[in-house]
Protein backbone atom coordinates (compact mmCIF):
# COMPACT_ATOMS: atom_id res chain seq x y z
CA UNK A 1 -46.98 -116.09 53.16
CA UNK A 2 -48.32 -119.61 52.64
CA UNK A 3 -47.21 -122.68 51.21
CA UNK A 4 -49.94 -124.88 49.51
CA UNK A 5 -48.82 -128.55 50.08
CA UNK A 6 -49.77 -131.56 48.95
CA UNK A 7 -49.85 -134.64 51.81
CA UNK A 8 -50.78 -138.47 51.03
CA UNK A 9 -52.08 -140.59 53.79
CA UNK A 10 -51.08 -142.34 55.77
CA UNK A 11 -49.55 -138.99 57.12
CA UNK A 12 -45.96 -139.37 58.30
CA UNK A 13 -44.10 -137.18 61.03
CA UNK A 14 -41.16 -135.97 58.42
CA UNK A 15 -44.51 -134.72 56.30
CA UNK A 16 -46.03 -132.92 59.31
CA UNK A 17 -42.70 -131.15 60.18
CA UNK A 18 -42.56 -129.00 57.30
CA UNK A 19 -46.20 -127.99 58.01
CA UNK A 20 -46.62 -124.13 59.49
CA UNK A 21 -50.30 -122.87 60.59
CA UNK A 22 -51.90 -121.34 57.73
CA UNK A 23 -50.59 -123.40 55.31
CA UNK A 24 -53.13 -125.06 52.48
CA UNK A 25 -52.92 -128.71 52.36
CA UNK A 26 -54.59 -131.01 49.53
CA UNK A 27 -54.79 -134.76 51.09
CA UNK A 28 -54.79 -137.84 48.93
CA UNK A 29 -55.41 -141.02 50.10
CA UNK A 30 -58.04 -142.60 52.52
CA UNK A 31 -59.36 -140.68 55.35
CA UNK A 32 -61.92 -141.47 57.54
CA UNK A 33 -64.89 -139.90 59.34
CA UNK A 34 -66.06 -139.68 62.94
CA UNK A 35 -67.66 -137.59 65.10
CA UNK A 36 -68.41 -137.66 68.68
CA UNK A 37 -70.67 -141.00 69.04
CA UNK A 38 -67.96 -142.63 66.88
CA UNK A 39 -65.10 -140.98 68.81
CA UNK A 40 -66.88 -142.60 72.00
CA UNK A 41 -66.79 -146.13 70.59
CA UNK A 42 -63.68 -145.84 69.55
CA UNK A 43 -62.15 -145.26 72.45
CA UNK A 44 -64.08 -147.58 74.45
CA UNK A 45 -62.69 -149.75 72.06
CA UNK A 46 -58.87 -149.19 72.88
CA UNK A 47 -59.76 -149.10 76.87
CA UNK A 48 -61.21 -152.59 76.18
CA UNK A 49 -57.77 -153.44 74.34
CA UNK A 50 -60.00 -154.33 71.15
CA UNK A 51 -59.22 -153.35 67.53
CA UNK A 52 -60.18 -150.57 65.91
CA UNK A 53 -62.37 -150.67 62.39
CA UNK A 54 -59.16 -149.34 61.20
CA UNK A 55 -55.44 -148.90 61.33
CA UNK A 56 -55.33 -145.92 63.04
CA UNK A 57 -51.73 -145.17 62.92
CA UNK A 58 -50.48 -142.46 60.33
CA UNK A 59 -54.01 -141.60 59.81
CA UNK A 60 -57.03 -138.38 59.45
CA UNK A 61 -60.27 -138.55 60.38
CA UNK A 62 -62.53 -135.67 58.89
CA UNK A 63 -65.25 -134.44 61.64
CA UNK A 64 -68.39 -134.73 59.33
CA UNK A 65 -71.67 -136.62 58.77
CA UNK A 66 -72.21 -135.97 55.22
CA UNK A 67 -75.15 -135.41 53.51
CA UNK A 68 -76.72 -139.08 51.28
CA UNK A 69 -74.95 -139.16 48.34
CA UNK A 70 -77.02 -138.19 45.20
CA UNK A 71 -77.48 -140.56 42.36
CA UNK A 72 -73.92 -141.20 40.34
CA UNK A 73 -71.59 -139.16 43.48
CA UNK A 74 -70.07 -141.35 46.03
CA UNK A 75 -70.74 -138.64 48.82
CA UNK A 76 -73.29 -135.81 48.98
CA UNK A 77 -72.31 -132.06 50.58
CA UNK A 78 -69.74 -133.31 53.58
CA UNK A 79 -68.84 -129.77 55.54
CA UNK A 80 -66.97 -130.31 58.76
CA UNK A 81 -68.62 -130.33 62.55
CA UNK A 82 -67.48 -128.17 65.18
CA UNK A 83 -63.92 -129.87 66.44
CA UNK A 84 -64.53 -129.35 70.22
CA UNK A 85 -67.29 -131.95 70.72
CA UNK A 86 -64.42 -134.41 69.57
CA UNK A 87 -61.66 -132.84 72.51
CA UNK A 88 -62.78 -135.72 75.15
CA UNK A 89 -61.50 -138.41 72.71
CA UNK A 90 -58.99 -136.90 70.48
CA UNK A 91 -55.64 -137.45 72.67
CA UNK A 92 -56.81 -140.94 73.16
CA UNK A 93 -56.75 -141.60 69.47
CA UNK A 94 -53.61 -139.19 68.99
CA UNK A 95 -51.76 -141.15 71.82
CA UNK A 96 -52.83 -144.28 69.35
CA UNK A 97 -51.06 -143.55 66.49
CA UNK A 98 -53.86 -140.62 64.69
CA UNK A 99 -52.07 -138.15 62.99
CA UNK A 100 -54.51 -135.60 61.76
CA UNK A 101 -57.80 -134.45 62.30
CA UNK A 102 -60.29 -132.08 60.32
CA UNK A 103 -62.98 -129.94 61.27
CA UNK A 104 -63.87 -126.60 62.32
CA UNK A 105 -63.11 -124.00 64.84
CA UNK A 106 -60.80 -124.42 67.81
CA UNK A 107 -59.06 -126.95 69.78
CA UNK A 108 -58.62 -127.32 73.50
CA UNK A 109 -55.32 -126.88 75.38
CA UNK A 110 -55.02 -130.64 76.21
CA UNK A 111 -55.82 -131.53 72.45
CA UNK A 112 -52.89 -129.43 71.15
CA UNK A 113 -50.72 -130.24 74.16
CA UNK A 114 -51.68 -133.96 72.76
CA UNK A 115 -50.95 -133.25 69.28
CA UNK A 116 -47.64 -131.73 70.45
CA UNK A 117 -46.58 -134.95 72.34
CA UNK A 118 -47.35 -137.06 69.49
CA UNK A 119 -46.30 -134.84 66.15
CA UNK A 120 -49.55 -134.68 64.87
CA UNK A 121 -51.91 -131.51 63.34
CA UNK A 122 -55.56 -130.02 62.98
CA UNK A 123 -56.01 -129.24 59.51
CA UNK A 124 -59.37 -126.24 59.64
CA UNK A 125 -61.85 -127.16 56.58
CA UNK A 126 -64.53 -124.05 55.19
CA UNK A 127 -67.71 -124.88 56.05
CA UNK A 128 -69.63 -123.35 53.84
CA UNK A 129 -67.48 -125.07 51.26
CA UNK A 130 -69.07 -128.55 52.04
CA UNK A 131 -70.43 -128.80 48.01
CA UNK A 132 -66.67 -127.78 46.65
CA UNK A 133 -65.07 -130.33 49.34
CA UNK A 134 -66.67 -133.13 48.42
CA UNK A 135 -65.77 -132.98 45.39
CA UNK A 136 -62.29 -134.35 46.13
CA UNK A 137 -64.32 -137.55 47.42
CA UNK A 138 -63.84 -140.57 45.04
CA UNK A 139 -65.47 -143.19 46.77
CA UNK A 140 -67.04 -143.57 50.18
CA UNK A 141 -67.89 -146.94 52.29
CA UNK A 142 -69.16 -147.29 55.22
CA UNK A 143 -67.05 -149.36 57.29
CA UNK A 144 -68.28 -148.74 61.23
CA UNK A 145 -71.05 -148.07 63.04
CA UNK A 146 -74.29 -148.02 60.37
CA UNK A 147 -76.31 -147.75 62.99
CA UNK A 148 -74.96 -144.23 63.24
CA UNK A 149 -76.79 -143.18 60.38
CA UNK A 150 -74.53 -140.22 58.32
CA UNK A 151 -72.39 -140.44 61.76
CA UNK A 152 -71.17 -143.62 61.06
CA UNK A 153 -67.60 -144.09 60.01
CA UNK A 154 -66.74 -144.21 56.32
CA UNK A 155 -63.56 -144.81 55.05
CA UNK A 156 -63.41 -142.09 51.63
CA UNK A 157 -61.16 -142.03 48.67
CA UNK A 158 -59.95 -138.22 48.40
CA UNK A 159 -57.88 -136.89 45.43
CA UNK A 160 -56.04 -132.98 47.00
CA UNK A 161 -59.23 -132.90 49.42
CA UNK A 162 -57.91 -128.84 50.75
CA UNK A 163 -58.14 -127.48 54.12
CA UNK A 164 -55.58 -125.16 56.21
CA UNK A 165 -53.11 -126.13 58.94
CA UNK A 166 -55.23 -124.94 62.03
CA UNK A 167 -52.51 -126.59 64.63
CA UNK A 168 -48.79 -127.37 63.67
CA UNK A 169 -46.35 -130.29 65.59
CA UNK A 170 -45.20 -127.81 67.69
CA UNK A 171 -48.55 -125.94 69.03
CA UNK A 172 -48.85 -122.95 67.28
CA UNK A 173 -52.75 -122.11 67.13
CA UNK A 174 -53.97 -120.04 64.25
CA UNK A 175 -56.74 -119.40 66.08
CA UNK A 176 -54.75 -118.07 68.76
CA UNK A 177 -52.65 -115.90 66.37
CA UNK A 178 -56.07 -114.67 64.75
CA UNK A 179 -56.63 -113.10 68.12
CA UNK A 180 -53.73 -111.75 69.02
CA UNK A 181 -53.50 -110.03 65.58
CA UNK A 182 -56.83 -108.65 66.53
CA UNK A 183 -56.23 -107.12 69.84
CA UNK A 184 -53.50 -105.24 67.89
């Protein structure tokens, strides 16, 4: 059975205990999104000892590049990217403080064995849900990175934005157990 739970960002480690793979989470608060060219510049940002756009500690960054915004919306259809072209960066910015990420499909080893060390989680987001999701988007800014085009990074509002725990603090995959259920 699942538990539906509601998280508000910045995430804290107490919160991400009580989280078990396949439970639905609804996140309030400010996230932000990156994908792989803003991953990059990110992290050549902390091996150059600069700042970050943002506080990265305690916080979620959605893989997506969402769709322009339609007259009166703050975002426009925002589905999530495939997680793995993120893996070179992620324990960089999990070593950093980042405590969740969102996207789609599988994680590497080293990411989970990163999330592990630093008591963080993979929340999984439907893809083909990307109208329904941004719907918990209240605002949107760009804040990072315009040159980037829809991959720059925006900071968004969200009010119980939902997605599934994909990777718990203590490296259970559901991927993994999706698999081995299989084979059975």
């Amino acid at each position: 059975m699942t538990n539906t739970i509601k998280l508000q960002t910045p995430l804290k480690t107490e919160d991400l205990e009580k989280l078990n793979i396949g439970d639905q989470v609804l996140i309030s608060g400010k996230i932000y999104t990156a994908r792989d060219a803003a991953h990059k510049r990110l992290v050549e940002l902390i091996e150059q000892n600069k700042d970050l756009p943002f506080d990265i500690k305690g916080q979620v960054i959605y893989f997506v590049g969402p769709a322009p915004a339609k007259p009166g919306k703050p975002i426009g259809s925002a589905g999530p990217t495939t997680s793995y072209r993120m893996d070179p960066y992620s324990p960089t910015l999990l070593d950093n403080g980042l405590k969740g990420m969102i996207g789609k499909g599988p994680r590497s080893q080293t990411v989970i064995d990163s999330m592990v060390k630093n008591k963080a989680v993979y929340l999984a987001s439907v893809g083909g849900a990307a109208v329904v999701t941004a719907q918990s988007v209240t605002s949107s800014k760009i804040i990072a990175y315009e040159d980037l085009g829809t991959e720059a990074i925006r900071e968004l509002e969200v009010v119980d934005f939902p997605a599934f725990v994909a990777n718990d603090i203590n490296g259970n995959d559901l991927f993994q157990k999706g698999v081995e259920q299989y084979k059975k």
